[in-house]
Protein backbone atom coordinates (compact mmCIF):
# COMPACT_ATOMS: atom_id res chain seq x y z
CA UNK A 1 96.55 132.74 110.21
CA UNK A 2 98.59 130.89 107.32
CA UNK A 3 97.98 127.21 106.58
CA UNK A 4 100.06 124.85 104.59
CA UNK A 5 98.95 122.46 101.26
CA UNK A 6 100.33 120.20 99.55
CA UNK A 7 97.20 119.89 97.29
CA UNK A 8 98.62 120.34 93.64
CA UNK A 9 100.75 117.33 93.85
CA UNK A 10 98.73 114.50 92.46
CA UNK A 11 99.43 110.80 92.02
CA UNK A 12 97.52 108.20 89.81
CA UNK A 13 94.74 106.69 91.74
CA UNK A 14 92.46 103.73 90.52
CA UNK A 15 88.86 104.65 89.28
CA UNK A 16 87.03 104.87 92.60
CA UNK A 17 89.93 104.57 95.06
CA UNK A 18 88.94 105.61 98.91
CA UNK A 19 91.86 107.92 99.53
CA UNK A 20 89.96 111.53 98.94
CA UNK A 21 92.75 113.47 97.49
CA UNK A 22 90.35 116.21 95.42
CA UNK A 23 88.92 117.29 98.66
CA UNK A 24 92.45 119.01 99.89
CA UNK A 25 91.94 121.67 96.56
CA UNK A 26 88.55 121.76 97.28
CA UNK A 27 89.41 122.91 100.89
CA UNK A 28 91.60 125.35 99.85
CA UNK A 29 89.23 127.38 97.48
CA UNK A 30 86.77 126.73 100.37
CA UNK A 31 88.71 128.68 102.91
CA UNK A 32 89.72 131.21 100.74
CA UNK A 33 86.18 132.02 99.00
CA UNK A 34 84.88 132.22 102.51
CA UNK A 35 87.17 134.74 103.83
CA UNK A 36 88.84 132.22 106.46
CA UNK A 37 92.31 132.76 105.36
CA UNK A 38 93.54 134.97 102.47
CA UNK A 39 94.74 133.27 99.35
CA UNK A 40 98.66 134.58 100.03
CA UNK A 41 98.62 133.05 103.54
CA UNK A 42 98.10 129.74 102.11
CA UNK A 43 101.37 128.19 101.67
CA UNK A 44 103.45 125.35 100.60
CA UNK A 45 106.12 123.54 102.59
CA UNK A 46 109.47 122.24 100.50
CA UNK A 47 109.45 119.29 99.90
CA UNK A 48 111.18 116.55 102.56
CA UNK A 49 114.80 115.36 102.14
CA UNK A 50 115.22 111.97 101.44
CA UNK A 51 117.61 111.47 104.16
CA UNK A 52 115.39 112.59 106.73
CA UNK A 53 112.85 109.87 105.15
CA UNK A 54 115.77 107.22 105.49
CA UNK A 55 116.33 108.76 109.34
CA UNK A 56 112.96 107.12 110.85
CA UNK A 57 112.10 104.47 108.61
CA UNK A 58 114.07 101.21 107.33
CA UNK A 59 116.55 101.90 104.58
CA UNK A 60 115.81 98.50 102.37
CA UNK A 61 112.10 100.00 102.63
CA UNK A 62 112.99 103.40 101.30
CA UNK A 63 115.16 102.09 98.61
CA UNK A 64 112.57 99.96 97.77
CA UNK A 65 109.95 103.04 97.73
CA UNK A 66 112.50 105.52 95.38
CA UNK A 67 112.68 102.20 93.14
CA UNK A 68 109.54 101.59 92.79
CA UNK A 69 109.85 97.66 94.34
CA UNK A 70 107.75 97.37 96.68
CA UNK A 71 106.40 94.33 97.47
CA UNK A 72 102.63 93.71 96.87
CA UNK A 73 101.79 93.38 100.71
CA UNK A 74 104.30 96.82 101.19
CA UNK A 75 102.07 98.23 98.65
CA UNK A 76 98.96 97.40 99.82
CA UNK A 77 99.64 98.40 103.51
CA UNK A 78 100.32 101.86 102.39
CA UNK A 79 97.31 101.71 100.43
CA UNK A 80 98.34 104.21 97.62
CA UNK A 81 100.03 103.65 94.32
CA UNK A 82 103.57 103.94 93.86
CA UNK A 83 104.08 106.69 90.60
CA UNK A 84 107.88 107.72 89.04
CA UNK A 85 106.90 111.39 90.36
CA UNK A 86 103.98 112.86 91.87
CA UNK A 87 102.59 115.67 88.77
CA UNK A 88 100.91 118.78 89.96
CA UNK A 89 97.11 118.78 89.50
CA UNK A 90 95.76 120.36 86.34
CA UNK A 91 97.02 124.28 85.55
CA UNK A 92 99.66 123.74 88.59
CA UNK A 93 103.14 123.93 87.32
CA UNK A 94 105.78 121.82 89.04
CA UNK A 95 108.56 123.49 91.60
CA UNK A 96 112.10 122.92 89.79
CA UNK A 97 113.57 122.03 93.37
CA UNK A 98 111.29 118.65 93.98
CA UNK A 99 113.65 116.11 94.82
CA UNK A 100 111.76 114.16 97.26
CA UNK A 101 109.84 110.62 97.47
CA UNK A 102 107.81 109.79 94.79
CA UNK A 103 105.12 107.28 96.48
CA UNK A 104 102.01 109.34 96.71
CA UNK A 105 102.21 108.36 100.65
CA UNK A 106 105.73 109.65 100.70
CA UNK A 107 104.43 113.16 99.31
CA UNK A 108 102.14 113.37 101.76
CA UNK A 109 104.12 116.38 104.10
């Protein structure tokens, strides 16, 4: 069985936010230490082309996402903060190819 992750990318989050993003690592090592999947079948998908972003959703809102101007009720309704980039977690390093959204919502693939 292989699964995908996106769990090294990490965005800023407020002190106490709801969104659980350390439980997708945390899964990981969990279904590797228990034998469910081996650690080389775990995988990461590239990243997704802006202009497939810009093919479903409204292009004033993804310009507004990739600037970083999103209005306060835009931001609240996705509910997580808009950073520059997304940063791998701790010890990850970063792929050289990432040229994709930089809303933590938009790296969610």
């Amino acid at each position: 069985m292989r699964l995908w992750t996106h769990d090294r990318w990490r965005f800023p989050l407020p002190e106490r936010h709801r969104f659980p993003i350390d439980k997708y690592a945390l899964l990981r090592e969990r279904v590797i230490a228990d034998g469910t999947v081996e650690a080389a079948d775990v995988l990461e998908p590239p990243p997704v082309p802006w202009a497939w972003i810009e093919a479903v959703h409204d292009g004033a809102l993804v310009e507004r996402i990739r600037n970083g101007e999103l209005t306060l009720r835009e931001s609240r309704g996705l509910g997580l903060p808009w950073s520059p980039e997304p940063r791998p977690a701790a010890g990850q390093s970063p792929s050289p190819d990432v040229e994709s959204p930089a809303v933590g919502a938009g790296r969610h693939r």
